[in-house]
Protein backbone atom coordinates (compact mmCIF):
# COMPACT_ATOMS: atom_id res chain seq x y z
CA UNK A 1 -19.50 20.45 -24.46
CA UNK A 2 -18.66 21.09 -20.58
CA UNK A 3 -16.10 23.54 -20.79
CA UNK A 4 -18.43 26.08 -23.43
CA UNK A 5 -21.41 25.20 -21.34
CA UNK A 6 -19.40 25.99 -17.90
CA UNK A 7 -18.57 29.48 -19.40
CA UNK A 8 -22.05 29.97 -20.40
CA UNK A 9 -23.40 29.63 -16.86
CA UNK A 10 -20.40 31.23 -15.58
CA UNK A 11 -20.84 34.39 -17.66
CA UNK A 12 -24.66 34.26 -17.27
CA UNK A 13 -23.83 34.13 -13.56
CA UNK A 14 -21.63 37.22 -13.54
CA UNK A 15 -23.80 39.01 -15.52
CA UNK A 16 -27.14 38.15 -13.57
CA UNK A 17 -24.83 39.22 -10.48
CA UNK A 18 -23.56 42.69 -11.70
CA UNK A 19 -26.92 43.57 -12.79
CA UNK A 20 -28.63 42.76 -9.74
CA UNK A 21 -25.75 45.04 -8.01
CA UNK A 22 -26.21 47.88 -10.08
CA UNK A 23 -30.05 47.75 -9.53
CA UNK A 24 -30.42 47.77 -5.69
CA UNK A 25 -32.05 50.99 -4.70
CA UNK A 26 -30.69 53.28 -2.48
CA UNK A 27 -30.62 52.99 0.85
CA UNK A 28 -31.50 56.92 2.21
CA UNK A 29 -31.01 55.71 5.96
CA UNK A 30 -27.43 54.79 5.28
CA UNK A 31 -25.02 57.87 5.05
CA UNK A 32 -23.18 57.02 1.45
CA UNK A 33 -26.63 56.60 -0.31
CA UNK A 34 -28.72 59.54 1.15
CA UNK A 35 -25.78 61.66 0.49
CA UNK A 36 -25.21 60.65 -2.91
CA UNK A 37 -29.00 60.77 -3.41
CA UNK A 38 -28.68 65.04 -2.63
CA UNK A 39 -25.84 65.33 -4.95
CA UNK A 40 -27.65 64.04 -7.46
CA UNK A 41 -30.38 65.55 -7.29
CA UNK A 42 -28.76 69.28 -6.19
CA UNK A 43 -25.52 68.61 -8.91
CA UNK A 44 -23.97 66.44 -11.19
CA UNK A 45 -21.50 63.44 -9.65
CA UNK A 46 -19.80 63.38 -12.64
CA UNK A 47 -18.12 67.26 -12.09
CA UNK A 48 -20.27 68.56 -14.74
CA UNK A 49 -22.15 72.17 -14.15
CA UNK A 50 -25.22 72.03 -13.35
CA UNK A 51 -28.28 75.10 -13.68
CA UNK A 52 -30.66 75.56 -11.34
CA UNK A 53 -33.68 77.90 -12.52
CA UNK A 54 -36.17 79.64 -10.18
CA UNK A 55 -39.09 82.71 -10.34
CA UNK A 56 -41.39 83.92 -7.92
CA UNK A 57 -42.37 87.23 -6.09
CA UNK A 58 -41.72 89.34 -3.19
CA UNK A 59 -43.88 91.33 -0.56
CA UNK A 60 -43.30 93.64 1.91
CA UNK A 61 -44.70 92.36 5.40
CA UNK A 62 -45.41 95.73 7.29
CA UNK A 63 -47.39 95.43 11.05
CA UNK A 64 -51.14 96.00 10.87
CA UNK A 65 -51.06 96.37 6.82
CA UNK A 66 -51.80 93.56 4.12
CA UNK A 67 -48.37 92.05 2.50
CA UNK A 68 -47.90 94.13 -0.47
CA UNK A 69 -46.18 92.51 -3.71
CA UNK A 70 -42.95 94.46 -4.09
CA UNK A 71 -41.37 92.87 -7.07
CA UNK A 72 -41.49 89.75 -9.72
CA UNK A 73 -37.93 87.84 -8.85
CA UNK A 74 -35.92 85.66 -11.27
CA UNK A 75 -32.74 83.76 -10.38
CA UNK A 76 -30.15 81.08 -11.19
CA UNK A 77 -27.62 79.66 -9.83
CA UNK A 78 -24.51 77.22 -10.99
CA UNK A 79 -22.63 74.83 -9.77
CA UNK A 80 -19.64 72.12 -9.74
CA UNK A 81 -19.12 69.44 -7.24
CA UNK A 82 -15.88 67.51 -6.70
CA UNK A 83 -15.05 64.82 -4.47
CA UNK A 84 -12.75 64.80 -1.88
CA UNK A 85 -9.64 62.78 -0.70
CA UNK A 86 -11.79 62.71 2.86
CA UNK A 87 -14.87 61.24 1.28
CA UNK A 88 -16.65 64.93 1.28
CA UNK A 89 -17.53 66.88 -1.53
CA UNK A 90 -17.00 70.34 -2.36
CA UNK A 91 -19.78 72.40 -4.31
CA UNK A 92 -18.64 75.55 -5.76
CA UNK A 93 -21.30 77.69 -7.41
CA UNK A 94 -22.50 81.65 -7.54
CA UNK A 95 -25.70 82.85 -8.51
CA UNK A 96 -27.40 85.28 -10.21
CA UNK A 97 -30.68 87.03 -9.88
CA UNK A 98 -33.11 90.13 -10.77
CA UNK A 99 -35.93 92.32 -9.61
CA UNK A 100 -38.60 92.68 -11.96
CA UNK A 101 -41.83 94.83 -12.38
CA UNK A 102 -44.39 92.72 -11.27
CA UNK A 103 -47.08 93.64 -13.47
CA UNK A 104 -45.31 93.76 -16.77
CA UNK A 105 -42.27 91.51 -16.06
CA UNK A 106 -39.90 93.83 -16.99
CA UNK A 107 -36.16 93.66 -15.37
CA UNK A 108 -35.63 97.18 -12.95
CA UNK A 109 -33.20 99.50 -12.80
CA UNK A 110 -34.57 102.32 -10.96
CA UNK A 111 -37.65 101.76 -8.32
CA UNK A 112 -39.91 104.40 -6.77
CA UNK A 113 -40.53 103.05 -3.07
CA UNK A 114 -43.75 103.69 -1.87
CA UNK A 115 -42.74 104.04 1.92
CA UNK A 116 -40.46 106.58 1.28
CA UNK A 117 -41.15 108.19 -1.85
CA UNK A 118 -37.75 108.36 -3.19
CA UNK A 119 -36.60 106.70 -6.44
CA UNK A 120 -33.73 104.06 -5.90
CA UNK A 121 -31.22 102.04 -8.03
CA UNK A 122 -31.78 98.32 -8.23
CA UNK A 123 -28.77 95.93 -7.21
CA UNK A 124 -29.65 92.49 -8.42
CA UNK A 125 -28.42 89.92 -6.71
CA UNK A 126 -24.75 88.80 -7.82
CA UNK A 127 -23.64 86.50 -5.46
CA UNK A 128 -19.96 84.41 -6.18
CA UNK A 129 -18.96 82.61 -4.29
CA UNK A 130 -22.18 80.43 -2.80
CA UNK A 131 -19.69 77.54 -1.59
CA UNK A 132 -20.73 74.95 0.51
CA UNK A 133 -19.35 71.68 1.46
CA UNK A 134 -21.11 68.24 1.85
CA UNK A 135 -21.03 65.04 3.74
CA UNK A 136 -18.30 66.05 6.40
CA UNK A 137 -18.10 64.42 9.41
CA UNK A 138 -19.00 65.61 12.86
CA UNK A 139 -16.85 65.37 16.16
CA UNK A 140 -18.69 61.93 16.69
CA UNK A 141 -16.77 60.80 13.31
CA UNK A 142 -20.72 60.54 12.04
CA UNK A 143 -21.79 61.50 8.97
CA UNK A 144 -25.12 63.80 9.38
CA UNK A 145 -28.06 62.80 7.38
CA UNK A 146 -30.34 65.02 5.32
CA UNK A 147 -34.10 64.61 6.19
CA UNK A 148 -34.84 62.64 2.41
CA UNK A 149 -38.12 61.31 3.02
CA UNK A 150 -39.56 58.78 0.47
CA UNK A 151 -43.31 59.61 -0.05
CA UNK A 152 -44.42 56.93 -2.44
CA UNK A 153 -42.16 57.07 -6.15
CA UNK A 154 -41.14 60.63 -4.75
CA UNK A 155 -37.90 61.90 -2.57
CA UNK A 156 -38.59 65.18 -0.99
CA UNK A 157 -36.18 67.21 0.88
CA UNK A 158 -37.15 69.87 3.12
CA UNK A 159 -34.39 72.23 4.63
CA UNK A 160 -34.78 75.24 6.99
CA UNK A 161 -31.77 77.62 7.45
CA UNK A 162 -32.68 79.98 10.28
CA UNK A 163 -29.74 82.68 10.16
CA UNK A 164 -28.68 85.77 12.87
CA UNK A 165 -25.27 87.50 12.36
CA UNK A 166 -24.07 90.75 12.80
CA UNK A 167 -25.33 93.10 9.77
CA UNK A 168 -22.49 93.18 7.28
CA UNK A 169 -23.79 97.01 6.60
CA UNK A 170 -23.82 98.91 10.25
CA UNK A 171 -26.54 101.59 11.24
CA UNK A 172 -24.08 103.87 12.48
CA UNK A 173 -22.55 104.16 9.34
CA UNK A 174 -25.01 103.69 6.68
CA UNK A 175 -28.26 104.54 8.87
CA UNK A 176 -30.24 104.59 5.16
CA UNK A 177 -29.04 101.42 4.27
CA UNK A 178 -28.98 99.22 7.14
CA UNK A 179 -31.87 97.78 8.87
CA UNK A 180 -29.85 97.33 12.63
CA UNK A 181 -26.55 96.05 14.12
CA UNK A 182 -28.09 91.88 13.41
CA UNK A 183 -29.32 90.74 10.01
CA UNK A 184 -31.86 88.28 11.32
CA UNK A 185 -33.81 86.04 8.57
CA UNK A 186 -34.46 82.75 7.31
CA UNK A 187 -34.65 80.42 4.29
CA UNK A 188 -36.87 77.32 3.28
CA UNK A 189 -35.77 75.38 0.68
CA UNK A 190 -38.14 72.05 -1.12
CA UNK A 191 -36.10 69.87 -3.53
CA UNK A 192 -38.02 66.96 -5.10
CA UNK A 193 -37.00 64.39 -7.51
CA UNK A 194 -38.17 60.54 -8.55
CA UNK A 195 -36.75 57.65 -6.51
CA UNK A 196 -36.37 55.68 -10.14
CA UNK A 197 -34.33 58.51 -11.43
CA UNK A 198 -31.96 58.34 -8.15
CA UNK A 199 -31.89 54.50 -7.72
CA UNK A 200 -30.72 54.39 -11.93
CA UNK A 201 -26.69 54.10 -11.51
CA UNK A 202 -26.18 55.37 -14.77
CA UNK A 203 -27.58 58.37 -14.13
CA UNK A 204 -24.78 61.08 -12.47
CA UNK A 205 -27.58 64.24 -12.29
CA UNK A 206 -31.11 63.85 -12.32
CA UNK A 207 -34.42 66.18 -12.95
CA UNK A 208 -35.26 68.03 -9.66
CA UNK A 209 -37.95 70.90 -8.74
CA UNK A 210 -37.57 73.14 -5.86
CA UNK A 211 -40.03 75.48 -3.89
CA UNK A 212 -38.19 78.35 -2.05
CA UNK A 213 -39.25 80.96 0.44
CA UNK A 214 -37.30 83.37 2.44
CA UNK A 215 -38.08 86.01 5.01
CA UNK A 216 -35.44 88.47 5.31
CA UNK A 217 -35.24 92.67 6.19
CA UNK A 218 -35.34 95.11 3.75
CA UNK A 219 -32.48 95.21 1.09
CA UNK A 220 -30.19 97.76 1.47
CA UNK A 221 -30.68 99.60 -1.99
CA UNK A 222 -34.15 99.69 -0.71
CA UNK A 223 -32.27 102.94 1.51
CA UNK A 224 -35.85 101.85 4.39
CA UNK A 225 -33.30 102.13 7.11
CA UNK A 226 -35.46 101.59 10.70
CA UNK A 227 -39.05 100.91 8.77
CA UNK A 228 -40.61 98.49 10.82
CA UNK A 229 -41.59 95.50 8.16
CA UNK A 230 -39.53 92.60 6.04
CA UNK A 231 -39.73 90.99 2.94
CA UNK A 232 -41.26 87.64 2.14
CA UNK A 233 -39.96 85.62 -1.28
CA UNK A 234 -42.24 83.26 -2.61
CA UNK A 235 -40.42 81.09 -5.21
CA UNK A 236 -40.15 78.09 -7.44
CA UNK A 237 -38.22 75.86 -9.68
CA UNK A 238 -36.57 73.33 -11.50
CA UNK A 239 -33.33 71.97 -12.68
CA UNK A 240 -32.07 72.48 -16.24
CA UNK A 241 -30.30 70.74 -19.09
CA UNK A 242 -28.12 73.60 -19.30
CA UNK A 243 -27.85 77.37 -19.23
CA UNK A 244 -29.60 77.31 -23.30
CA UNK A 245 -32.61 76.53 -21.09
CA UNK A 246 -32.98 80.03 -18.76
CA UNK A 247 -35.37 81.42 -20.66
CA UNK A 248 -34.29 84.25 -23.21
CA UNK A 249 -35.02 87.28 -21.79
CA UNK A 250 -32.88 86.61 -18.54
CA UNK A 251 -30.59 84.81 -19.85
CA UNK A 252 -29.55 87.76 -22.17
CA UNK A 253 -29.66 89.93 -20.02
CA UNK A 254 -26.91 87.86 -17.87
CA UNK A 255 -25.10 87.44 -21.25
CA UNK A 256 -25.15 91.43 -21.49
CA UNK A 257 -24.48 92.31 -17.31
CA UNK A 258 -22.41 89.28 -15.92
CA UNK A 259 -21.36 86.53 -18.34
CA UNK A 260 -19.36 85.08 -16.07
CA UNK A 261 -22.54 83.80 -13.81
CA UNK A 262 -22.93 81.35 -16.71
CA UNK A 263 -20.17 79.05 -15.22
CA UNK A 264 -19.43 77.57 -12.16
CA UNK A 265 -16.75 78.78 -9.89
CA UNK A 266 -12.82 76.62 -10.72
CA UNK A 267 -11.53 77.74 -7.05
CA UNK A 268 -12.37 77.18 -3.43
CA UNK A 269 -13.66 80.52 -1.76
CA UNK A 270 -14.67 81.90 1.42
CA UNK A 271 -16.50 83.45 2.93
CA UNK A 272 -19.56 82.82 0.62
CA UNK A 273 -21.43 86.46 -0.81
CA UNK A 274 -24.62 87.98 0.18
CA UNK A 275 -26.86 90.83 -0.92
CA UNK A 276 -25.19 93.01 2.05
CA UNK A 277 -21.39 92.12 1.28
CA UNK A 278 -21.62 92.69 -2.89
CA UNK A 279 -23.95 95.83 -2.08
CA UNK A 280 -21.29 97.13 0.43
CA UNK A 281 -18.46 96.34 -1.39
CA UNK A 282 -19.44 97.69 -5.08
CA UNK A 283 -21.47 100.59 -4.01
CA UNK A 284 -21.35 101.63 -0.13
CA UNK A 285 -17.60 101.11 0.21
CA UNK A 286 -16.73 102.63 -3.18
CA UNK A 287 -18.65 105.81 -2.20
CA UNK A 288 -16.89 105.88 1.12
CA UNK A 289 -13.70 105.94 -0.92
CA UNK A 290 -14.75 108.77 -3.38
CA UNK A 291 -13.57 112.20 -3.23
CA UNK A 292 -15.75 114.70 -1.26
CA UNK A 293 -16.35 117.80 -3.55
CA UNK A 294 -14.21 119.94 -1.43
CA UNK A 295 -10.81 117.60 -2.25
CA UNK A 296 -11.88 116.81 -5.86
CA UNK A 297 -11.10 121.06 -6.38
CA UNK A 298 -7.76 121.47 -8.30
């Protein structure tokens, strides 16, 4: 009777201990739980892609005049992470989004600007890659933390990327097109998810909603060259169980325009894209490169 009865408590020892392990909560002050927390929430540990969904609107912020709402604005964006032999992670993604009529909801293709008159063609945003990597080390062999605040059963994480770099698109060049020699802007980013959902080990990705706002000049399709004013994005979100969930209308149209948006990136790129670098490089650049009429005679 001892032996089976040591094995019982044995086992029932093991066991109580393994599942008291795999049920501590994380800890967000210490730098291998708050990071895993983000990943979570932002990805999928486990490599798999994950869709992130978001809609919202955009004004025009002109001096001395009332923000005017420019366009409805519908986005996505997937991505991979993969761990590295360093401890960091690598998450490889691109995005895709559109400009849309913001009275009927419609996706645009051509746009009559009210500040200038003129009709344009609308570039949606195409962005691949949108790389980043995650839980390096600084010079002090630290780990930075993200700012994950608990606020009762929720984790909320507030980020603010302030950004000034020289304008990929130049004034002397494309005076229509550019809005000066710096792009100067900023982005505001809210991710929130459960602390249950986060503490649960078995759980590699978990439900997450995200506010977003951005200030940034005009776009350079927009052809508002020195205009004084900006544009103000107003958005919101949520992750999804897959790219079956962007709702139909988009997601067809990505189907249709850029498939390839459906998937996350399979190699390591940089620089990341912008608005300004696809915009220059598909259309500015490619008209640079175009006969003039006078060498296009035989």
């Amino acid at each position: 009777m001892l032996k089976p009865l040591l094995a019982v408590t044995l086992s029932t020892m093991l066991f109580s201990s393994v599942a008291w392990a795999e049920a501590q909560p994380l800890d967000l002050s210490k730098p291998e739980d708050n990071l895993e927390a983000f990943l979570k929430m932002r990805a999928d540990t486990s490599g798999a892609d994950t869709v992130t969904w978001w809609s919202g609107q955009v004004f025009a912020a002109v001096p001395d005049e009332r923000p005017k709402l420019l366009f409805g604005f519908e986005g996505m964006n997937v991505a991979r992470v993969e761990k590295q032999a360093d401890g960091s992670w690598r998450m490889y993604s691109r995005e895709y989004a559109v400009y849309k009529d913001p009275q009927t909801g419609a996706i645009l293709e051509q746009w009559n600007n009210p500040y200038t008159g003129k009709e344009v063609k609308v570039f949606h945003v195409q962005n691949d890659p949108v790389n980043t990597t995650l839980g390096t080390k600084g010079p002090d062999g630290q780990q930075r933390l993200l700012p994950l605040k608990l606020m009762g059963d929720d984790v909320i994480l507030g980020l603010d990327v302030p950004l000034a770099y020289p304008n990929p698109i130049q004034p002397d060049q494309w005076p229509q097109h550019s809005t000066g020699a710096t792009y100067v802007g900023s982005e505001h980013f809210g991710f929130y998810s459960r602390k249950a959902d986060l503490d649960d080990p078995k759980q590699t990705s978990v439900p997450m909603s995200i506010a977003w706002f951005r200030e940034a000049p005009w776009l350079p399709w927009m052809e508002m060259g020195d205009h004084p004013g900006l544009l103000i994005y107003s958005g919101y979100g949520k992750k999804l169980n897959g790219v079956d969930e962007i709702p139909e209308t988009f997601r067809k149209y990505i189907e249709t325009h850029a498939p390839e948006y459906l998937k996350a990136p399979t190699h390591w790129v940089q620089p990341n894209a912008t608005s300004w670098t696809v915009y220059k490089r598909l259309v500015l650049d490619k008209k640079q490169e175009a006969p003039k009429d006078e060498d296009a005679k035989p």
